[in-house]
Protein backbone atom coordinates (compact mmCIF):
# COMPACT_ATOMS: atom_id res chain seq x y z
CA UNK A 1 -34.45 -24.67 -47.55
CA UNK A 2 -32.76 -21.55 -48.25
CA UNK A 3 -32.87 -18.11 -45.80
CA UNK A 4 -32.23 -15.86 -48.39
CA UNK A 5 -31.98 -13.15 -45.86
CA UNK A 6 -28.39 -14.47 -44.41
CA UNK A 7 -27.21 -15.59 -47.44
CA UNK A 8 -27.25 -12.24 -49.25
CA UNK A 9 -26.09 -10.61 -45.47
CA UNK A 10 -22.66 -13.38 -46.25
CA UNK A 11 -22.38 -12.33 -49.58
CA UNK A 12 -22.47 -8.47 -48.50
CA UNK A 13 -19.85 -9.05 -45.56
CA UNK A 14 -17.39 -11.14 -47.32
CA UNK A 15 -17.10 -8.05 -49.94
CA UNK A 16 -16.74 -5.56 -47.62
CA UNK A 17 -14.11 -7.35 -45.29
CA UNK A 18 -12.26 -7.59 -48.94
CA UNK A 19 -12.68 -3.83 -50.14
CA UNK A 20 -12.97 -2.67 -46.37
CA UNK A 21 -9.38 -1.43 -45.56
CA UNK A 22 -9.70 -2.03 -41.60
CA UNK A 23 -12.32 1.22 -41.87
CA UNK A 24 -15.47 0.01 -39.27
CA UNK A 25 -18.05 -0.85 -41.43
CA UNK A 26 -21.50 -1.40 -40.84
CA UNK A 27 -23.64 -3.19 -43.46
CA UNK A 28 -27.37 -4.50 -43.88
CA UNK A 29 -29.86 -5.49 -46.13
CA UNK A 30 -33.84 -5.72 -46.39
CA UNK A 31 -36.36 -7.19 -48.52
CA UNK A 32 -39.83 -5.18 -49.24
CA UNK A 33 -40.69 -3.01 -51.05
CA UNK A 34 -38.47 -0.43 -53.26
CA UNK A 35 -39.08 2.04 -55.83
CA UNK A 36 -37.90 1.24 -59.61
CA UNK A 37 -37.84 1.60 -63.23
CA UNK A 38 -39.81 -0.09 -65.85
CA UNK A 39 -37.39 -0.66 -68.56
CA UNK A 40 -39.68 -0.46 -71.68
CA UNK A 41 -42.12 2.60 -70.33
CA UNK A 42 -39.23 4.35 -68.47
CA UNK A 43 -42.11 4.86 -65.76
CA UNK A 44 -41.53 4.45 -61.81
CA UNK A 45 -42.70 1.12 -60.37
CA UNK A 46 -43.05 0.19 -56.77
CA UNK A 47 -42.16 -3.88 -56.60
CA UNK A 48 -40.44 -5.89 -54.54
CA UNK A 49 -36.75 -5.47 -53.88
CA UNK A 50 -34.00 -5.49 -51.74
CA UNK A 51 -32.33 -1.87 -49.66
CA UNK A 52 -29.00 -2.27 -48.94
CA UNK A 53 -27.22 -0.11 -46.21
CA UNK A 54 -23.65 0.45 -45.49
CA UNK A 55 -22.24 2.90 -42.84
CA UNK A 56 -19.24 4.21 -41.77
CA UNK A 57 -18.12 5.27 -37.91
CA UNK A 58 -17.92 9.37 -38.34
CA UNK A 59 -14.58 10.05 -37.72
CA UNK A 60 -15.31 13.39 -35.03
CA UNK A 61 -16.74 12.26 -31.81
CA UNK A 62 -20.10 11.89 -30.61
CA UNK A 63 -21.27 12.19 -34.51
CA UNK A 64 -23.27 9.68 -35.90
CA UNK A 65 -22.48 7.13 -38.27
CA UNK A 66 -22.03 7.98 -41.86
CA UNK A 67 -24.02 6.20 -44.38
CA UNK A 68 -26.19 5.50 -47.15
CA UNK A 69 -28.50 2.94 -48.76
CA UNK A 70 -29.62 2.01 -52.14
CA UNK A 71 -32.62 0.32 -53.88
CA UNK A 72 -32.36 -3.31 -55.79
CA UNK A 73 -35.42 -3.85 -57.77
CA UNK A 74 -35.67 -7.55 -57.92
CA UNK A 75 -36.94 -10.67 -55.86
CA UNK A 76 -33.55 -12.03 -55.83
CA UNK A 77 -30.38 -9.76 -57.22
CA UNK A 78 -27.42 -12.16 -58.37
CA UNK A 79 -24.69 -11.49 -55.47
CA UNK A 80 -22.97 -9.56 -57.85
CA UNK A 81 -25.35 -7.02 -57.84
CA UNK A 82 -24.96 -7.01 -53.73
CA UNK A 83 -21.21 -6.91 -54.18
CA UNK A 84 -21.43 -3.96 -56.50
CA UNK A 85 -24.24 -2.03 -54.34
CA UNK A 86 -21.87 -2.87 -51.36
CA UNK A 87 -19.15 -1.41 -52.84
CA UNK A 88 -20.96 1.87 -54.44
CA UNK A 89 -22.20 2.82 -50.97
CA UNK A 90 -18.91 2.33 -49.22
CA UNK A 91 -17.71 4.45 -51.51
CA UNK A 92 -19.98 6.74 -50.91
CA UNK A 93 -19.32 6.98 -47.24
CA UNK A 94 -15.67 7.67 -47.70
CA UNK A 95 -16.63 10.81 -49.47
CA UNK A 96 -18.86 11.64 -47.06
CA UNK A 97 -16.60 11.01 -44.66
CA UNK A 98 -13.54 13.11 -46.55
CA UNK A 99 -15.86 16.03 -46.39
CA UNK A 100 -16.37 15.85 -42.92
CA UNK A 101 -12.84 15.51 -42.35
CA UNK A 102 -12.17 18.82 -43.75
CA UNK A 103 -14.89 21.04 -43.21
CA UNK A 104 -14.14 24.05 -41.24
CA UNK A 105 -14.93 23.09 -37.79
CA UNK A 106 -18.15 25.74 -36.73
CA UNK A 107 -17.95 27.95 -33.25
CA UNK A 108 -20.02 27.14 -30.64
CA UNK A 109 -21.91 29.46 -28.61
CA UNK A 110 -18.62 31.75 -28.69
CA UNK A 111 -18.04 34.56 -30.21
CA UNK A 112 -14.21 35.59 -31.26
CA UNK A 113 -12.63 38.89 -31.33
């Protein structure tokens, strides 16, 4: 028998310790059910799928983690499909997490001048 569940978790982790770069990454995945696209009516479907959701640690203290998720419509993605969501949302974070690195930091309860 087959757990899909920690399979596709193995195939997920194994890319990102590859494409991680020592950042602390935090990764699941879910099956249920996930919003898609019908390919010959263009229309929204709701079918099963898989969510897939990698985060980031922020880098400023006492922020929460930084990170994102994405749909797969299908019972069972090939892992290339989980390697290439993986990677997507990781990338994702570090842009996220570039922005936070230079925003302007915002005053607290003082007021200057």
């Amino acid at each position: 028998m087959i757990e899909h569940s920690s399979r596709v978790l193995g195939v997920i982790k194994a890319h990102l310790k590859t494409i991680s770069l020592g950042d602390d990454v935090g990764y699941t995945a879910v099956m249920g059910l996930v919003f898609g696209v019908n390919p010959e009516t263009k229309e929204q479907t709701i079918g099963p799928g898989w969510t897939v959701l990698v985060t980031l640690r922020n880098p400023l203290l006492g922020q929460n983690d930084i990170g994102t998720s994405i749909p797969i419509s299908a019972v069972l993605p090939t892992d290339d499909m989980f390697k290439q969501a993986a990677a997507f949302l990781l990338e994702k974070c570090r842009e996220e997490r570039d922005k936070v690195l230079h925003e302007k930091p915002a005053a607290v309860g003082m007021r200057l001048g």
